[in-house]
C-alpha atoms as a PDB file:
ATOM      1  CA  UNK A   1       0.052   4.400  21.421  1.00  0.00           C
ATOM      2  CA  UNK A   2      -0.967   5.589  25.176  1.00  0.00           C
ATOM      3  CA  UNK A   3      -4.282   7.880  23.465  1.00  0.00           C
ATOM      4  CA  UNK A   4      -5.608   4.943  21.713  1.00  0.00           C
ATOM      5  CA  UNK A   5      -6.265   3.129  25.173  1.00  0.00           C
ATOM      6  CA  UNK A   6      -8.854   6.048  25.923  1.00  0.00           C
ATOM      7  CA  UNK A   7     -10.880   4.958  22.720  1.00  0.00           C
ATOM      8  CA  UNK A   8     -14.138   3.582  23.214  1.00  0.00           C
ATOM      9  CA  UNK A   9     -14.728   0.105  21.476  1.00  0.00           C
ATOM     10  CA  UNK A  10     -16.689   1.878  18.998  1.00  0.00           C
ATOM     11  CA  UNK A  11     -13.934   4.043  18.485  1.00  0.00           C
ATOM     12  CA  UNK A  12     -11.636   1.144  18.020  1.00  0.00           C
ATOM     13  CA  UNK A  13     -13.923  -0.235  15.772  1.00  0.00           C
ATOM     14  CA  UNK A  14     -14.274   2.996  13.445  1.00  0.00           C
ATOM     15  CA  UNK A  15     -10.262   3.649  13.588  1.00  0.00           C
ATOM     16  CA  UNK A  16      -9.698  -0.259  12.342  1.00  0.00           C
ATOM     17  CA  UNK A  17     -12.326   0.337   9.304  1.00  0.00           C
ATOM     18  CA  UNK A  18     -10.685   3.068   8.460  1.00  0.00           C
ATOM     19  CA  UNK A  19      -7.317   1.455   7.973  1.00  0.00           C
ATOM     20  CA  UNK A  20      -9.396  -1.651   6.490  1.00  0.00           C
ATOM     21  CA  UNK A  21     -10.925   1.032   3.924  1.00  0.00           C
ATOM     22  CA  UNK A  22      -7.603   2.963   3.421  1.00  0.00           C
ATOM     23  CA  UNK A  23      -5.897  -0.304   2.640  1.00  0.00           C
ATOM     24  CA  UNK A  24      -8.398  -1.600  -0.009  1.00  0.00           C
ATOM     25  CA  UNK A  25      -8.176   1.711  -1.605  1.00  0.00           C
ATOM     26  CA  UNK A  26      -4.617   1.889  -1.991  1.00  0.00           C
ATOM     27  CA  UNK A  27      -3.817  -1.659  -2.685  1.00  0.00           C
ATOM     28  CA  UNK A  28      -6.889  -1.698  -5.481  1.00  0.00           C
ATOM     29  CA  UNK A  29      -4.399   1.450  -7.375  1.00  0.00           C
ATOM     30  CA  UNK A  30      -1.747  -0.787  -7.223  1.00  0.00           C
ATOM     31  CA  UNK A  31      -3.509  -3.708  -8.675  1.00  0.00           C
ATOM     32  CA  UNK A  32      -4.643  -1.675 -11.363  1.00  0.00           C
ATOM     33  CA  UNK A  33      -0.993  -0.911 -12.465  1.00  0.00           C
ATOM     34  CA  UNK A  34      -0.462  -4.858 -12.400  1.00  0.00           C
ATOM     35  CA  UNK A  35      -3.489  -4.992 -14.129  1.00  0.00           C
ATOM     36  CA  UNK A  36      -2.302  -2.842 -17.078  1.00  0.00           C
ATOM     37  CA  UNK A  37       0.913  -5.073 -17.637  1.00  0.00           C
ATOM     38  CA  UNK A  38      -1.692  -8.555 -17.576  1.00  0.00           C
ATOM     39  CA  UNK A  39      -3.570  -6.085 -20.294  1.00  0.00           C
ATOM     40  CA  UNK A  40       0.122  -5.837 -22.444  1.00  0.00           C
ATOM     41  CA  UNK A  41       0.548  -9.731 -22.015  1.00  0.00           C
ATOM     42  CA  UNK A  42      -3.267 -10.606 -23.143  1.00  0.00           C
ATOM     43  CA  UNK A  43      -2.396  -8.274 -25.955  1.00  0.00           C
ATOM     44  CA  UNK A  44       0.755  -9.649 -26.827  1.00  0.00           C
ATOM     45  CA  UNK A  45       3.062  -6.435 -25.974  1.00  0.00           C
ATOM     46  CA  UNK A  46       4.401  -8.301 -23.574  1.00  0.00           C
ATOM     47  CA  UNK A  47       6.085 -11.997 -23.109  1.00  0.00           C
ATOM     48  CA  UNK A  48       4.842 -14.564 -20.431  1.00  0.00           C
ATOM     49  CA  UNK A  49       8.433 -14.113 -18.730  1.00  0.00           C
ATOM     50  CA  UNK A  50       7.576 -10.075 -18.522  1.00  0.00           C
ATOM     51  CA  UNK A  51       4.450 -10.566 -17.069  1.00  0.00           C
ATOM     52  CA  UNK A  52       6.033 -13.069 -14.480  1.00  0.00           C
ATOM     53  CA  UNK A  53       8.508 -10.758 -13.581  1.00  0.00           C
ATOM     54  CA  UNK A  54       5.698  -7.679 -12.640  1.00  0.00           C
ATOM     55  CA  UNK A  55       4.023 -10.071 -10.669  1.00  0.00           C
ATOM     56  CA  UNK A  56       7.033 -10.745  -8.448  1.00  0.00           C
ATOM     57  CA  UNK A  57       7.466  -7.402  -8.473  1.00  0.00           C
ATOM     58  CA  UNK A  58       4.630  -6.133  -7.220  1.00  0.00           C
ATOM     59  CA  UNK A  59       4.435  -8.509  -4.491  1.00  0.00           C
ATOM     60  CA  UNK A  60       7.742  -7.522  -3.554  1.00  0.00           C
ATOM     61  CA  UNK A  61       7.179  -3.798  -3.596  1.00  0.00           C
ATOM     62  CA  UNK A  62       4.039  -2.515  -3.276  1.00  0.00           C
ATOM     63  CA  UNK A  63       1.882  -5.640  -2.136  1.00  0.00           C
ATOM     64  CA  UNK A  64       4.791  -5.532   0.480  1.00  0.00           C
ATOM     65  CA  UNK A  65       4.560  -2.098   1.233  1.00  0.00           C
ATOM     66  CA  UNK A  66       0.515  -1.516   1.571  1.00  0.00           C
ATOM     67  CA  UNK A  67       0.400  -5.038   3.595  1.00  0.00           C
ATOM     68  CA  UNK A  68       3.521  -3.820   6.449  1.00  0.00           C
ATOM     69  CA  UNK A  69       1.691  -0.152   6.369  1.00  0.00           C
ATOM     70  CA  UNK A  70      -1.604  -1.256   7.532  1.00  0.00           C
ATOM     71  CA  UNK A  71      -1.246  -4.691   9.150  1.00  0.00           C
ATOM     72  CA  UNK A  72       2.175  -4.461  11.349  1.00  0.00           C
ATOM     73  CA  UNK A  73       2.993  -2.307  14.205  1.00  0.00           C
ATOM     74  CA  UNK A  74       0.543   0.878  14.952  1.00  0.00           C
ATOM     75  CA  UNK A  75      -2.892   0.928  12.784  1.00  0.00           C
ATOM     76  CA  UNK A  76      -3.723   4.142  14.393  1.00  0.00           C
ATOM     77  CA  UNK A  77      -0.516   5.587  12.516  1.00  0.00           C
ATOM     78  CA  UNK A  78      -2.017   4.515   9.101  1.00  0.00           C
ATOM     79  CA  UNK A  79      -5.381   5.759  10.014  1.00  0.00           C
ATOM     80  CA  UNK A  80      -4.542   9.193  10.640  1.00  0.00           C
ATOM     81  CA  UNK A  81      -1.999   9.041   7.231  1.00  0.00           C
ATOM     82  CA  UNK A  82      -4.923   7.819   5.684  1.00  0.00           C
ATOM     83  CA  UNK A  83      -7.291  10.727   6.593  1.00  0.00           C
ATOM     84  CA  UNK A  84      -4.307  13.651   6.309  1.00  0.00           C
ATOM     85  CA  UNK A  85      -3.262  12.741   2.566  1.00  0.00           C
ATOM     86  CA  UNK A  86      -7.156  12.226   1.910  1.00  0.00           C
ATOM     87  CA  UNK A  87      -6.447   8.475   1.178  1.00  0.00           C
ATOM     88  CA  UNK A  88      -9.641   8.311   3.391  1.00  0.00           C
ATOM     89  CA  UNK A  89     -12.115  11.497   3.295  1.00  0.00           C
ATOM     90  CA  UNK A  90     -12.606  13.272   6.726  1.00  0.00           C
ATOM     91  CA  UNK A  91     -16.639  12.773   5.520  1.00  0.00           C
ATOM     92  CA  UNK A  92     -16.027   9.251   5.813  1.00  0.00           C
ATOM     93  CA  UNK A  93     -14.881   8.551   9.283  1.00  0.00           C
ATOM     94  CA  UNK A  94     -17.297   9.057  12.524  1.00  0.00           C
ATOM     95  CA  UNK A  95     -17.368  12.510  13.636  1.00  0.00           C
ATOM     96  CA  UNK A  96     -16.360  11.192  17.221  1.00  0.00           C
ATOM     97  CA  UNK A  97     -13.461   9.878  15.762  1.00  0.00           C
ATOM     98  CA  UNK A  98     -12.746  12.742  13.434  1.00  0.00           C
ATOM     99  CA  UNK A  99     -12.508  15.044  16.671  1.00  0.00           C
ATOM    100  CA  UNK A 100      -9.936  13.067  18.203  1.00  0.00           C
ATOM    101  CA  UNK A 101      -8.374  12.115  15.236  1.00  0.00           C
ATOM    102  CA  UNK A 102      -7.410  16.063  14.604  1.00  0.00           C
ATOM    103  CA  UNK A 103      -5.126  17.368  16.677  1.00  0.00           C
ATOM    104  CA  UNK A 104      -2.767  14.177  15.169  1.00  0.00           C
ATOM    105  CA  UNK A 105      -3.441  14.850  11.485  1.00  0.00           C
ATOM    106  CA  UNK A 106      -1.289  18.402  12.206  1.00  0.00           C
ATOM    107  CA  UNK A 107       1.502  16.438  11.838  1.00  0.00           C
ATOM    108  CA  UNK A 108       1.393  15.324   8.602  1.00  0.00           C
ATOM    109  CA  UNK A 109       1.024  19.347   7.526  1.00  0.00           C
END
């Protein structure tokens, strides 16, 4: 995107840790959801075959999902998600960033 050009490098920097950030923290939720059906299998609630099939399901949704959202086309994008359905707290990203970062985040209202 043309405004993303205008970023310093420490901008740059700050807008692709908070994608890195808003990635982990979404993609840790969805493990623990996987987590919970490796908890059914351990427990014997579920079968071997069950557990095999949320596996490939999860990489096939979710894993999928999180992965396209914050490591294909426009980062920026996901950043500014991130920060306007509080994914990522406005508290946690540089104030410099935050300013310039506003004006976009209207869109997601």
């Amino acid at each position: 995107m043309e405004w993303t050009r205008d970023l310093a490098k420490e901008q740059k920097r700050e807008l692709r840790r908070i994608v890195a950030l808003a990635y982990e923290r979404e993609l840790s939720a969805a493990l623990a959801t996987l987590e919970e059906q490796f908890r059914r299998w351990r427990a014997g609630e579920i079968g071997p075959h069950d557990l095999g099939e949320a596996i490939h399901g999860f990489h096939q949704g979710p894993n999928r999902t999180l992965w396209s959202r914050y490591n294909e086309g426009y980062g920026y994008l996901a950043a500014v998600a991130a920060v306007a359905t509080g994914i990522v707290a406005q508290h946690e990203a540089a104030a410099d960033l935050m300013e310039i970062l506003k004006p976009r985040l209207a869109a997601f209202e």
